[in-house]
PDB file of N, CA and C in Angstrom:
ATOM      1  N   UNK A   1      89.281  72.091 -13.067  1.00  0.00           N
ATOM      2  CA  UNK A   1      89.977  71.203 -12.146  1.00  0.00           C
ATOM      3  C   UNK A   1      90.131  71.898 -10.804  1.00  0.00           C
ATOM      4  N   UNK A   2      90.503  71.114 -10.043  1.00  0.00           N
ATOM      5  CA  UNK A   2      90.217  71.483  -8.485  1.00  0.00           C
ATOM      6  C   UNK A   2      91.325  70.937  -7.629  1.00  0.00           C
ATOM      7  N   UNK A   3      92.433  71.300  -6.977  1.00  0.00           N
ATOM      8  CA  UNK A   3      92.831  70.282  -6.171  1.00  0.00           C
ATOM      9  C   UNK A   3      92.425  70.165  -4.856  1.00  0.00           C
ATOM     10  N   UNK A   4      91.528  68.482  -4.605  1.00  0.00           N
ATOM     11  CA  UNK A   4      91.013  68.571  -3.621  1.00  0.00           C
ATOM     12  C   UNK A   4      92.226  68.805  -2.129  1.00  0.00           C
ATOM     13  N   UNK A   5      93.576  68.928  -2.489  1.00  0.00           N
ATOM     14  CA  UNK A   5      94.220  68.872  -0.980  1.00  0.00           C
ATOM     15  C   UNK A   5      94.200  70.223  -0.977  1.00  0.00           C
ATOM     16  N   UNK A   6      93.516  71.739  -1.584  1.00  0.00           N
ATOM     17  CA  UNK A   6      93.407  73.001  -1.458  1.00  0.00           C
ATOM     18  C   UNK A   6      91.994  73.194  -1.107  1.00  0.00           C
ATOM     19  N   UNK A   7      91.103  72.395  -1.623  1.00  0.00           N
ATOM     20  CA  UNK A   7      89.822  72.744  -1.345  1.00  0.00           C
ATOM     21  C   UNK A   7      88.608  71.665  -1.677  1.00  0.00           C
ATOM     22  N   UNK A   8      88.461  71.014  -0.431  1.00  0.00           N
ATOM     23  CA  UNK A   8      87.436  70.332  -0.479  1.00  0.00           C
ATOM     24  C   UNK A   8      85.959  70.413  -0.864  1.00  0.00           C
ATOM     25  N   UNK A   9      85.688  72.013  -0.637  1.00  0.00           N
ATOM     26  CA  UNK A   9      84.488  72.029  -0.388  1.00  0.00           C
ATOM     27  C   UNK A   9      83.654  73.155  -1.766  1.00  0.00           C
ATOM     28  N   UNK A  10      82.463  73.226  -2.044  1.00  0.00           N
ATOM     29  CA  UNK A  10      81.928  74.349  -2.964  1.00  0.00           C
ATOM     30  C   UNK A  10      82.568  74.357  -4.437  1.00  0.00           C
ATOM     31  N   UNK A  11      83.295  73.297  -4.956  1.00  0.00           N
ATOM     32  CA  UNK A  11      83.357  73.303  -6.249  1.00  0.00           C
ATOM     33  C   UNK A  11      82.224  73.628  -7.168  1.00  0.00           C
ATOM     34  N   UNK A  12      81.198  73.104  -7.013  1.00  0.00           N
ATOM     35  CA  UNK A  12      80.789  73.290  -8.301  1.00  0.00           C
ATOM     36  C   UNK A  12      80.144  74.394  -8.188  1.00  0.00           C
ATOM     37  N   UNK A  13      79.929  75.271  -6.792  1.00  0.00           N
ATOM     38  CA  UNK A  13      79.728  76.905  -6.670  1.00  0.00           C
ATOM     39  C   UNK A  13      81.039  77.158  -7.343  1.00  0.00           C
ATOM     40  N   UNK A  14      81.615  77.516  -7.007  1.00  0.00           N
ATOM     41  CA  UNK A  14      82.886  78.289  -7.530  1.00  0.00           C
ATOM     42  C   UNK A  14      82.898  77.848  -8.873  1.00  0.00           C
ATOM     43  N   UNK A  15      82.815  76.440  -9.717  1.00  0.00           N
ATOM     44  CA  UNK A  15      82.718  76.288 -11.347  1.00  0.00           C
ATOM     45  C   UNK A  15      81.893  77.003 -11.947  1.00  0.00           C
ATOM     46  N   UNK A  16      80.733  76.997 -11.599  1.00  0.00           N
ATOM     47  CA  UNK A  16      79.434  78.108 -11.535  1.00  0.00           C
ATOM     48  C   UNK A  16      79.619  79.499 -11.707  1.00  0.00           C
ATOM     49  N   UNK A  17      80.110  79.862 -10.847  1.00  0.00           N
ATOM     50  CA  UNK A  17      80.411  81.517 -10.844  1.00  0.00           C
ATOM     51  C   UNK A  17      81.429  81.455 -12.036  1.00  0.00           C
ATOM     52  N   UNK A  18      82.590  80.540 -12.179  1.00  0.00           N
ATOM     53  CA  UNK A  18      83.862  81.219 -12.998  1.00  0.00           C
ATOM     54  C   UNK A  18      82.831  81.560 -14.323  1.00  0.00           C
ATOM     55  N   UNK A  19      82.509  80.038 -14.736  1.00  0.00           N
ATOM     56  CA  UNK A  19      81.711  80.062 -15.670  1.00  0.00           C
ATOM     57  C   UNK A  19      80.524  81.447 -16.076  1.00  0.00           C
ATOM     58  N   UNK A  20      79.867  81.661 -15.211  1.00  0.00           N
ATOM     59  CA  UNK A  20      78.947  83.577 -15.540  1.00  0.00           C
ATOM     60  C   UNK A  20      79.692  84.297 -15.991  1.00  0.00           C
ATOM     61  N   UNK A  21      81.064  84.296 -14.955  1.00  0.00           N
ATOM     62  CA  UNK A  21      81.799  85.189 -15.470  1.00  0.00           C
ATOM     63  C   UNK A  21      82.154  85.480 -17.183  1.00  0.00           C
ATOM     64  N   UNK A  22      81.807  84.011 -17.982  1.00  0.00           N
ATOM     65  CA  UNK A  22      81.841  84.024 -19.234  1.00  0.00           C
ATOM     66  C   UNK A  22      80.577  84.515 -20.011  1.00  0.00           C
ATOM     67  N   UNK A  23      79.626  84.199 -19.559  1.00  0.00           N
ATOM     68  CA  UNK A  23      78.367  84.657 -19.840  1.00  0.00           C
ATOM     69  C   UNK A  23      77.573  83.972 -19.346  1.00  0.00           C
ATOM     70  N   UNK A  24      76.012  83.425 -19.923  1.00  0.00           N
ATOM     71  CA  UNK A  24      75.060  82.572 -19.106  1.00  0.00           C
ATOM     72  C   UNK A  24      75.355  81.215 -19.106  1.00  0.00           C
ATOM     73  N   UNK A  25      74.782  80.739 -18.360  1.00  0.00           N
ATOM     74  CA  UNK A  25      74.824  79.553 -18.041  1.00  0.00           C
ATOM     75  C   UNK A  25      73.683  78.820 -19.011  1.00  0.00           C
ATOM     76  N   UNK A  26      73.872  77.849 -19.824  1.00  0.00           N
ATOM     77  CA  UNK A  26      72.770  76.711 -20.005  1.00  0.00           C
ATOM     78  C   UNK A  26      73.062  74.972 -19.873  1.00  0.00           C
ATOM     79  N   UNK A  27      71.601  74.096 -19.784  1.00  0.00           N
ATOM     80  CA  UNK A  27      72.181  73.394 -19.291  1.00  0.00           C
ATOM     81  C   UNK A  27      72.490  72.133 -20.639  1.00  0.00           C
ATOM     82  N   UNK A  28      73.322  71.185 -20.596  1.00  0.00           N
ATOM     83  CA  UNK A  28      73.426  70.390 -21.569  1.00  0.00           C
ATOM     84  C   UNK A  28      73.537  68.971 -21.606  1.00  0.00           C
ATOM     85  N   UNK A  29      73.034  68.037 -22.563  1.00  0.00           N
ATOM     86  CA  UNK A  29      73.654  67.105 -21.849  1.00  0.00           C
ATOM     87  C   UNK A  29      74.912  66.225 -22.288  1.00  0.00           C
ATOM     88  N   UNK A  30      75.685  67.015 -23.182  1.00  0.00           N
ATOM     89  CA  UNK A  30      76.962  66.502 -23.728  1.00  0.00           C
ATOM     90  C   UNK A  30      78.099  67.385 -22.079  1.00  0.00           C
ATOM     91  N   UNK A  31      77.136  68.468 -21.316  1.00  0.00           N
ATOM     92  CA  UNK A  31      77.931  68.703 -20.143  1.00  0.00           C
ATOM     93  C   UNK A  31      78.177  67.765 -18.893  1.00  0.00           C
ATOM     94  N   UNK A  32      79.344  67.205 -18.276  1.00  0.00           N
ATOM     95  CA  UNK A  32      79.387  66.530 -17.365  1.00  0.00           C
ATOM     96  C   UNK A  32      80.416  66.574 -16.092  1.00  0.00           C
ATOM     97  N   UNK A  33      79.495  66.646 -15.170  1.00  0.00           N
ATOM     98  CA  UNK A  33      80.520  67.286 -13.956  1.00  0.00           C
ATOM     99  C   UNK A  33      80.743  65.930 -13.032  1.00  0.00           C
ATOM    100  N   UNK A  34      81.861  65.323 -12.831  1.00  0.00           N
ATOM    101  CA  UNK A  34      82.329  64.261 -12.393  1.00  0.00           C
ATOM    102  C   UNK A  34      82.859  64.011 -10.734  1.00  0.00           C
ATOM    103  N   UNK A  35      82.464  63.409  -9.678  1.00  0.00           N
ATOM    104  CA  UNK A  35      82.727  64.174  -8.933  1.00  0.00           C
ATOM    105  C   UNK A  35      83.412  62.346  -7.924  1.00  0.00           C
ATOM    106  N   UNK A  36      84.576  62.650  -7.800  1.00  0.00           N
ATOM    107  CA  UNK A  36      85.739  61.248  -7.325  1.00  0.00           C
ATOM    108  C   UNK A  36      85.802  61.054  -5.884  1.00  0.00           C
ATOM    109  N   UNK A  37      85.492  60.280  -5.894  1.00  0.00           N
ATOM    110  CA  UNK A  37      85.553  59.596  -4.088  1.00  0.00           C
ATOM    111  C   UNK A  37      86.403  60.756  -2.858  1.00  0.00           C
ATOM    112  N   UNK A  38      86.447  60.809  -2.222  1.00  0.00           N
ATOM    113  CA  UNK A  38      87.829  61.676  -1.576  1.00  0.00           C
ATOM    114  C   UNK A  38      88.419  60.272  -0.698  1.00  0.00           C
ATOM    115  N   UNK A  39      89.487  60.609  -0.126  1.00  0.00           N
ATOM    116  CA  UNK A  39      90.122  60.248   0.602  1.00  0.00           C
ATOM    117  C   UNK A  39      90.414  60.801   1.773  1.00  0.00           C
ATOM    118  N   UNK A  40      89.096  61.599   2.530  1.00  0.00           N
ATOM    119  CA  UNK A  40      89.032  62.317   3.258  1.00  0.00           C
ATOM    120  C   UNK A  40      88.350  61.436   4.487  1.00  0.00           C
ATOM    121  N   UNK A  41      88.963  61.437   5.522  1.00  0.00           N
ATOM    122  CA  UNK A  41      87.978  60.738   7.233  1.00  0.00           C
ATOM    123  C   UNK A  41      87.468  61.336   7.699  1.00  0.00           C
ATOM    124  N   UNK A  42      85.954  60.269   7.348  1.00  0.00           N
ATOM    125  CA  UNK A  42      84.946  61.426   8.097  1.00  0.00           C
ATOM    126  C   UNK A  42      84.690  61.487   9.640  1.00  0.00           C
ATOM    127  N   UNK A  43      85.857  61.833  10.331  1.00  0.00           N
ATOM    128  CA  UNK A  43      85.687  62.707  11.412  1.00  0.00           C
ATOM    129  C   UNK A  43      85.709  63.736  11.226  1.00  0.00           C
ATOM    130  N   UNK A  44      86.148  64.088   9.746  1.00  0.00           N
ATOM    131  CA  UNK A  44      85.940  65.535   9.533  1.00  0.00           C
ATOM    132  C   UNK A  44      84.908  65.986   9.067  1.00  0.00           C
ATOM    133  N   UNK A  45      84.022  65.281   8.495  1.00  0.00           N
ATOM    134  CA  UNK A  45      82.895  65.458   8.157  1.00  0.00           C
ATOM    135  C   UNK A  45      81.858  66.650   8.755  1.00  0.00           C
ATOM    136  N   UNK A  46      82.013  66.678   9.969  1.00  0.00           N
ATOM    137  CA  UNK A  46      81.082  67.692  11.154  1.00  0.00           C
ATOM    138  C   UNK A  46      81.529  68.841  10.579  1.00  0.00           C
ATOM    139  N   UNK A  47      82.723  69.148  10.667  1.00  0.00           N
ATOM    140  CA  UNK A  47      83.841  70.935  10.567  1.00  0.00           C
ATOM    141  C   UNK A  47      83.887  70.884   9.124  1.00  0.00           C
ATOM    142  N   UNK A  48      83.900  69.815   8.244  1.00  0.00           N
ATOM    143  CA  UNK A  48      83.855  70.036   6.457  1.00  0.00           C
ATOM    144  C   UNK A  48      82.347  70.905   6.715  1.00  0.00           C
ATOM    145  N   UNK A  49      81.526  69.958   6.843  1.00  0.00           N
ATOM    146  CA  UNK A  49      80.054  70.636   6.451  1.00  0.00           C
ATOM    147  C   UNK A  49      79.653  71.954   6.910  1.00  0.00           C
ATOM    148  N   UNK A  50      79.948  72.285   8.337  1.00  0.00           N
ATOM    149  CA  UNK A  50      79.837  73.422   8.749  1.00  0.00           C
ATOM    150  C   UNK A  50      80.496  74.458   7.843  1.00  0.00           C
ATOM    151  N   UNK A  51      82.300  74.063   7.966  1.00  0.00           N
ATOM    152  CA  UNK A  51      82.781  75.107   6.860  1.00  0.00           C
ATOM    153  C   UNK A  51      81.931  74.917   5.440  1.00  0.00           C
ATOM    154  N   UNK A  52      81.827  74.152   4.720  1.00  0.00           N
ATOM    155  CA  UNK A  52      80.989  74.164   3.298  1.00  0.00           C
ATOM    156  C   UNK A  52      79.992  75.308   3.163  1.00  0.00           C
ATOM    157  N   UNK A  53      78.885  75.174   4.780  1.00  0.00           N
ATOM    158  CA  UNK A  53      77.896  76.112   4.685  1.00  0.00           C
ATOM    159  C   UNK A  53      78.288  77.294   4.733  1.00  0.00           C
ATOM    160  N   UNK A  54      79.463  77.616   5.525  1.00  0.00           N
ATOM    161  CA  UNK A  54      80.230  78.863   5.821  1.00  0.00           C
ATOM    162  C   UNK A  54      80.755  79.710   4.630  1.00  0.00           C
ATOM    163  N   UNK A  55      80.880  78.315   3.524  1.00  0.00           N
ATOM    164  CA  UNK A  55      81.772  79.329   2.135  1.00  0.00           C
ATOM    165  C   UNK A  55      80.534  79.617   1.347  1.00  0.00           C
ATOM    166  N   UNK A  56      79.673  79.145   1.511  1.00  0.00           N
ATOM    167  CA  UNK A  56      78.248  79.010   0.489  1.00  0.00           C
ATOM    168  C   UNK A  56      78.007  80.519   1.046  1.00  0.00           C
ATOM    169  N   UNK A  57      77.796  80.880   2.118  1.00  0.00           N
ATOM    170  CA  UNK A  57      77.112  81.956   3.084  1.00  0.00           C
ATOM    171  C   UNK A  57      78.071  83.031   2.512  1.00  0.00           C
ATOM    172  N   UNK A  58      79.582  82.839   2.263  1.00  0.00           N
ATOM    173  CA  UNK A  58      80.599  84.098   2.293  1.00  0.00           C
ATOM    174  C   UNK A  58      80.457  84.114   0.396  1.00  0.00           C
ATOM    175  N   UNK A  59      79.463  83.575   0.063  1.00  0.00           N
ATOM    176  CA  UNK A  59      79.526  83.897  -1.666  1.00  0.00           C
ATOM    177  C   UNK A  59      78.466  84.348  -1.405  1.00  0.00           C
ATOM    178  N   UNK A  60      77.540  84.339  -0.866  1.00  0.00           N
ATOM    179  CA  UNK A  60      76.464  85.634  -0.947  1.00  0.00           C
ATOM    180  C   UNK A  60      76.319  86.687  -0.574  1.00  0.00           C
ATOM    181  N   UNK A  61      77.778  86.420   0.118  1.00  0.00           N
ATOM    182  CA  UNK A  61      77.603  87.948   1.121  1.00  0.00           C
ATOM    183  C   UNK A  61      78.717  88.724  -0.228  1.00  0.00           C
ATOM    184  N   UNK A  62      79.556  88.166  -0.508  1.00  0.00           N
ATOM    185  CA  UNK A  62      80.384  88.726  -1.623  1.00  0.00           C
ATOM    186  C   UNK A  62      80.227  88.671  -3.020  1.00  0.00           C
ATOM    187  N   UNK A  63      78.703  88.163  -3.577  1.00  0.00           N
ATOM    188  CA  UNK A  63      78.155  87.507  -4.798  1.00  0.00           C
ATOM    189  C   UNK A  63      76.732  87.716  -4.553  1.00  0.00           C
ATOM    190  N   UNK A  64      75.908  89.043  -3.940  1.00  0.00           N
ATOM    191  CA  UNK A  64      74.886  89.156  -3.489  1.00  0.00           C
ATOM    192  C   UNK A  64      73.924  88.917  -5.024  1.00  0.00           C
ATOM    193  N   UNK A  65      74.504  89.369  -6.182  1.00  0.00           N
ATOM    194  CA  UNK A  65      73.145  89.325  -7.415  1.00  0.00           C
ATOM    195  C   UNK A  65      73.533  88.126  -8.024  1.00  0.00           C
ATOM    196  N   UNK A  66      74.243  87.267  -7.418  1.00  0.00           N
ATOM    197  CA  UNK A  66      74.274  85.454  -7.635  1.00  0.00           C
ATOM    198  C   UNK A  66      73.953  84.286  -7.079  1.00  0.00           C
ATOM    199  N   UNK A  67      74.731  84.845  -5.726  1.00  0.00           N
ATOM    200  CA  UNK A  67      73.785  83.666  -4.742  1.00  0.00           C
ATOM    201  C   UNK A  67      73.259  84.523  -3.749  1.00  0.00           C
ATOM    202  N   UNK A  68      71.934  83.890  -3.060  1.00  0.00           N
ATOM    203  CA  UNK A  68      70.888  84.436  -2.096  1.00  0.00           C
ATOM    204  C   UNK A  68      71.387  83.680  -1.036  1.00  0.00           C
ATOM    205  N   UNK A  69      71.082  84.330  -0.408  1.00  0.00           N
ATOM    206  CA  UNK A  69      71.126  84.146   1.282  1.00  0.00           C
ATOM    207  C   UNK A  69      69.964  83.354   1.448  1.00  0.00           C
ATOM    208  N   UNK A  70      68.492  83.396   0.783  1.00  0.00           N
ATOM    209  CA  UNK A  70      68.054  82.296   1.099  1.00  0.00           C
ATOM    210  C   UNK A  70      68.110  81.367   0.560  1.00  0.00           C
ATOM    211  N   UNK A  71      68.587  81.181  -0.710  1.00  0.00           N
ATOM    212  CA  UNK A  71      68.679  79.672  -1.033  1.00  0.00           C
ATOM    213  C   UNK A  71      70.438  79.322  -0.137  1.00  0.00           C
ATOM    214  N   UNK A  72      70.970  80.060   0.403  1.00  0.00           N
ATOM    215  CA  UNK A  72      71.898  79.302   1.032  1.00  0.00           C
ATOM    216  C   UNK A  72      71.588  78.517   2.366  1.00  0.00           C
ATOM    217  N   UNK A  73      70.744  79.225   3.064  1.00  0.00           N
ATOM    218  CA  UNK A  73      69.566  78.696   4.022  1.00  0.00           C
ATOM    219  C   UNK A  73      68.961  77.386   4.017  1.00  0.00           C
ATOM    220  N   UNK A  74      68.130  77.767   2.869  1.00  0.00           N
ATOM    221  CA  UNK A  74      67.498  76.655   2.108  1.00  0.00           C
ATOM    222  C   UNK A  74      68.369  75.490   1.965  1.00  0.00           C
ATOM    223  N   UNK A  75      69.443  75.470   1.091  1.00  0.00           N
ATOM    224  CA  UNK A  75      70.259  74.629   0.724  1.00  0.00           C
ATOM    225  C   UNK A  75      71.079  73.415   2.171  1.00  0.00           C
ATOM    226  N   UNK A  76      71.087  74.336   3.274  1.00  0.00           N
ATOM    227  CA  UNK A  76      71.588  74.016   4.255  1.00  0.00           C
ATOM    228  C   UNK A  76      70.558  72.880   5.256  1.00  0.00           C
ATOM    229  N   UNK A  77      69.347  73.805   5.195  1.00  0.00           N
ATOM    230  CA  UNK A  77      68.205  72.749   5.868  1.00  0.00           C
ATOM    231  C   UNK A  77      67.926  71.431   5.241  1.00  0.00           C
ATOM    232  N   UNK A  78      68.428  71.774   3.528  1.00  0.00           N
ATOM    233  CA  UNK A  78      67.769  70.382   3.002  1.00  0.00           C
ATOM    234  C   UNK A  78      68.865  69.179   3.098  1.00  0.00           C
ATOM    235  N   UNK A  79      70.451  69.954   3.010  1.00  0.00           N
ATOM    236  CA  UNK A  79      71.259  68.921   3.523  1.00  0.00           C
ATOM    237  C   UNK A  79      71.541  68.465   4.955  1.00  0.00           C
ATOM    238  N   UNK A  80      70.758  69.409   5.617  1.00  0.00           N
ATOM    239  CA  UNK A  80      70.522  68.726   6.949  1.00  0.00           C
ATOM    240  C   UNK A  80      69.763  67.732   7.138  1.00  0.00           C
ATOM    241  N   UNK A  81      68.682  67.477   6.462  1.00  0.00           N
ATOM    242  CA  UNK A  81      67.326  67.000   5.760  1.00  0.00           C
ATOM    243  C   UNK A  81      68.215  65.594   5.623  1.00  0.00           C
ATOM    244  N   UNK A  82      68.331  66.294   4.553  1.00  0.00           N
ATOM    245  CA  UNK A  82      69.159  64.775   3.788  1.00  0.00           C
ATOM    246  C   UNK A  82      69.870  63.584   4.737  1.00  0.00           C
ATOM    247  N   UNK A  83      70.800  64.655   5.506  1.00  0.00           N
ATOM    248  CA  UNK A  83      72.139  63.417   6.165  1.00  0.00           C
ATOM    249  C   UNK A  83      71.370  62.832   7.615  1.00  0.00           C
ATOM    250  N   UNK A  84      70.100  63.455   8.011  1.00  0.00           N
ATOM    251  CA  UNK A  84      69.395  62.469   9.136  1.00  0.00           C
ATOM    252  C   UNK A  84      68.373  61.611   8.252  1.00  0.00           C
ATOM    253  N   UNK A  85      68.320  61.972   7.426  1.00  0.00           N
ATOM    254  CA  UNK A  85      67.225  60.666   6.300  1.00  0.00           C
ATOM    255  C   UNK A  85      68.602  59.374   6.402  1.00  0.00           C
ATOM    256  N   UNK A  86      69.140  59.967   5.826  1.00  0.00           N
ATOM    257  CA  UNK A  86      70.405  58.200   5.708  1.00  0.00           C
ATOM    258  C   UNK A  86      70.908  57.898   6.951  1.00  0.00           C
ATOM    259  N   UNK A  87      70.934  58.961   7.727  1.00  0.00           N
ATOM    260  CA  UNK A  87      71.360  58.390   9.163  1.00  0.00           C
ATOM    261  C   UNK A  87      70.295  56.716   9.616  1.00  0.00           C
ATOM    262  N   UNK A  88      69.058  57.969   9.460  1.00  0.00           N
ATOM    263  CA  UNK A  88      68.109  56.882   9.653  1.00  0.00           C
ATOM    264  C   UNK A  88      67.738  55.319   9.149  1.00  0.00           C
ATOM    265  N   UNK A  89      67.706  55.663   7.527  1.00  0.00           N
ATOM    266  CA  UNK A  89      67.553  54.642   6.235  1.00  0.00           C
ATOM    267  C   UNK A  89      68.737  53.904   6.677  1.00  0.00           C
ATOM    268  N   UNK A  90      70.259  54.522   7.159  1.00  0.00           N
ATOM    269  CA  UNK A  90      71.465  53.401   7.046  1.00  0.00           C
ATOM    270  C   UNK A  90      71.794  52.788   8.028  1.00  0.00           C
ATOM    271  N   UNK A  91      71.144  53.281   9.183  1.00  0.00           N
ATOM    272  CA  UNK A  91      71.788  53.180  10.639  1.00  0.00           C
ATOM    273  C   UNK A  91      73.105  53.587  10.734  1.00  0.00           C
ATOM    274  N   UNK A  92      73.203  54.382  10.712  1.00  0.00           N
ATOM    275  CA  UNK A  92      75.112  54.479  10.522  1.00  0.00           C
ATOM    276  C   UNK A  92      75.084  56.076  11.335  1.00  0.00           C
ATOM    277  N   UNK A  93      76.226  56.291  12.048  1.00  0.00           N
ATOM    278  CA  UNK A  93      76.348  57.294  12.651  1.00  0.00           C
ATOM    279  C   UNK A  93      76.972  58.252  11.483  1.00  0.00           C
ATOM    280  N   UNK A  94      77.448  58.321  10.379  1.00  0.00           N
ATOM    281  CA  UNK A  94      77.989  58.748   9.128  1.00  0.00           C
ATOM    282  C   UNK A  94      77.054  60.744   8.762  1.00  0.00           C
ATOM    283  N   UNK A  95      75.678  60.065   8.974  1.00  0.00           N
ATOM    284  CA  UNK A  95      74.489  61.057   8.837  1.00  0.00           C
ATOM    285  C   UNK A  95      74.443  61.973  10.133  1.00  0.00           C
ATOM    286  N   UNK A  96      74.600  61.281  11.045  1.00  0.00           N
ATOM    287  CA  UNK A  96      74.194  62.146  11.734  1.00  0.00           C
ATOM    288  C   UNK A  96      75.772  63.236  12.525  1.00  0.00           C
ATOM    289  N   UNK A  97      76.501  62.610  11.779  1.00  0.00           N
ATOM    290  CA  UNK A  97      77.739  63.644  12.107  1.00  0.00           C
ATOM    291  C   UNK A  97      77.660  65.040  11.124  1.00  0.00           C
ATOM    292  N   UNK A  98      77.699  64.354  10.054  1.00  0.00           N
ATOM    293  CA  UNK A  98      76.848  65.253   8.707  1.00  0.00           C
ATOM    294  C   UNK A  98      75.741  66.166   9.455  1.00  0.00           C
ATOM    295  N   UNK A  99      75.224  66.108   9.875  1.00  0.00           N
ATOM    296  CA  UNK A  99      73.839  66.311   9.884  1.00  0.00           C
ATOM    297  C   UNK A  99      73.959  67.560  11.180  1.00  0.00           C
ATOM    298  N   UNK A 100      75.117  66.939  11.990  1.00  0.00           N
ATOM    299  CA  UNK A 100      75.721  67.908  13.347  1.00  0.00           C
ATOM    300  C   UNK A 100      76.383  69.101  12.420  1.00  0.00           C
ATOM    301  N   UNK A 101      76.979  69.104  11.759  1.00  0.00           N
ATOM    302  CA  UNK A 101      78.116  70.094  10.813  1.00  0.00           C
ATOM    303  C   UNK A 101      77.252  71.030  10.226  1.00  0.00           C
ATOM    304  N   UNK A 102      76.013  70.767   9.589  1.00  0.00           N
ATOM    305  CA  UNK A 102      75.141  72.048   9.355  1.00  0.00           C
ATOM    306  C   UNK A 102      74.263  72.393  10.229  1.00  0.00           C
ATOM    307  N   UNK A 103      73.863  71.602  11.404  1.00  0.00           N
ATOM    308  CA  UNK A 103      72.885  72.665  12.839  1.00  0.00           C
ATOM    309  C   UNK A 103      74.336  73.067  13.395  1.00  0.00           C
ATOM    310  N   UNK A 104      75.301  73.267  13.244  1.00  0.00           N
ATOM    311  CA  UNK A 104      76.600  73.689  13.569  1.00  0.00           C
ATOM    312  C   UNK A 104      76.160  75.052  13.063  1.00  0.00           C
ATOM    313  N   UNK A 105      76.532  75.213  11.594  1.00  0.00           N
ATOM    314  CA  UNK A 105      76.245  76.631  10.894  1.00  0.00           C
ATOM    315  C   UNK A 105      75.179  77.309  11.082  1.00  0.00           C
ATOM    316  N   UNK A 106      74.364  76.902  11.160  1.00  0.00           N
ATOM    317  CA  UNK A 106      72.748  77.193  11.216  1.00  0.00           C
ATOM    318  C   UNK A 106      72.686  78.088  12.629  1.00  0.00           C
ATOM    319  N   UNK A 107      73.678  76.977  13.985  1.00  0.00           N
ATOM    320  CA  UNK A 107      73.391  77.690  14.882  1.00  0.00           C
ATOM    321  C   UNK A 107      74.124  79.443  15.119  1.00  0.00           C
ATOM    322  N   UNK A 108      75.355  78.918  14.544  1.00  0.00           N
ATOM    323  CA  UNK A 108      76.587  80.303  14.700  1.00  0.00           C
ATOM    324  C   UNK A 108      75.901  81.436  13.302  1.00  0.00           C
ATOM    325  N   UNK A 109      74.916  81.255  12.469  1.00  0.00           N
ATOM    326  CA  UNK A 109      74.460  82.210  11.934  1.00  0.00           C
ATOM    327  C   UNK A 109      73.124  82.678  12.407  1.00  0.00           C
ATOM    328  N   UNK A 110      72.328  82.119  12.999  1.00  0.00           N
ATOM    329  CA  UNK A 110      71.066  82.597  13.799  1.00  0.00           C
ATOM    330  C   UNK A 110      71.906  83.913  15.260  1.00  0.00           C
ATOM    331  N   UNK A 111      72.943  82.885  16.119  1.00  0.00           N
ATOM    332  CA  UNK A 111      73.377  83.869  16.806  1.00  0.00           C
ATOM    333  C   UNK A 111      74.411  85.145  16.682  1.00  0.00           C
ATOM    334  N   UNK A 112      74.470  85.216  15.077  1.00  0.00           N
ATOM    335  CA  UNK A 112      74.955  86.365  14.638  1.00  0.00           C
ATOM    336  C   UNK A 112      76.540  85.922  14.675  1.00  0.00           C
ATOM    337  N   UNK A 113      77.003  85.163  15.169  1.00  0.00           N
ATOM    338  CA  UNK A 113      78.406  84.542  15.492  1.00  0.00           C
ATOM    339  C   UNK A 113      78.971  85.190  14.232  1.00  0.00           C
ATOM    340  N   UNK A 114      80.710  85.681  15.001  1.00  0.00           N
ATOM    341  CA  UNK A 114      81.597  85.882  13.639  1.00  0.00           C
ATOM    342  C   UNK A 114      82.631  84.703  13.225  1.00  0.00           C
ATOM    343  N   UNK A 115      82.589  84.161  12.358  1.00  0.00           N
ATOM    344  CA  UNK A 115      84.078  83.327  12.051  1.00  0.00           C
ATOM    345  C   UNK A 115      84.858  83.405  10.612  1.00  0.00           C
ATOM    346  N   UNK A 116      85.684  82.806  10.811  1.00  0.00           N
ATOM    347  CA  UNK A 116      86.507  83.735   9.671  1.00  0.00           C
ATOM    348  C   UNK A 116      85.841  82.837   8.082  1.00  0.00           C
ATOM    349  N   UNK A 117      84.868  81.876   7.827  1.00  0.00           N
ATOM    350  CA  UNK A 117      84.381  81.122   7.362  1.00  0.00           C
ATOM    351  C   UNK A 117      83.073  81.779   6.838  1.00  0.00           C
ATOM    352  N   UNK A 118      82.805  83.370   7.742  1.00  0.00           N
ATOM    353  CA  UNK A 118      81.631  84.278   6.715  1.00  0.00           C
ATOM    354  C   UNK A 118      82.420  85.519   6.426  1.00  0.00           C
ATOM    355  N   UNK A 119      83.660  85.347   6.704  1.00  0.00           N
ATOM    356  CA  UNK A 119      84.116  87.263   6.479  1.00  0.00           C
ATOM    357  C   UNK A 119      84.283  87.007   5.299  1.00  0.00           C
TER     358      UNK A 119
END
């Protein structure tokens, strides 16, 4: 369980890791990860996503033989990927705010930028 008014973002990273911590991971399909609407306005959407990429980035830097730095990369381009595909497919400005929130991260980690979102 999670409370989303503590933490919106990287659940099922963080379920992930607790879980190793028990031993390996396999996958199942009596397993089911459920995931509930928020009640969150997406004007925040831009600074959620950016921070999201920011906590993904600060588990590899503190979880280096779990998560990679490039699949956090990776992971980031494809949800960038993603939220200008529906921008497009929906017409809706929804995507492309999304879509601002990770060339957000993308940009403050190319220019080496510090924020308290990779320490």
């Amino acid at each position: 369980r999670f409370d989303g008014s503590v933490r919106m973002y990287g659940e099922d990273v963080e379920m992930q890791l607790r879980a190793l911590e028990l031993g390996k991971l396999a996958m199942s399909k009596d397993f089911w990860v459920r995931h509930f609407p928020s009640a969150l306005n997406r004007d925040q959407l831009r600074a959620i996503n950016a921070y999201s990429d920011g906590f993904r980035w600060k588990l590899a830097i503190t979880h280096p033989a779990r998560v990679s730095k490039f699949a956090v990369v990776l992971t980031t381009l494809t949800l960038y990927s993603g939220e200008v595909a529906r921008a497009i497919a929906r017409l809706d400005k929804t995507g492309l705010i999304g879509a601002q929130g990770h060339l957000d991260f993308l940009k403050r980690l190319l220019s080496g930028a510090e924020t308290e979102q990779f320490r």
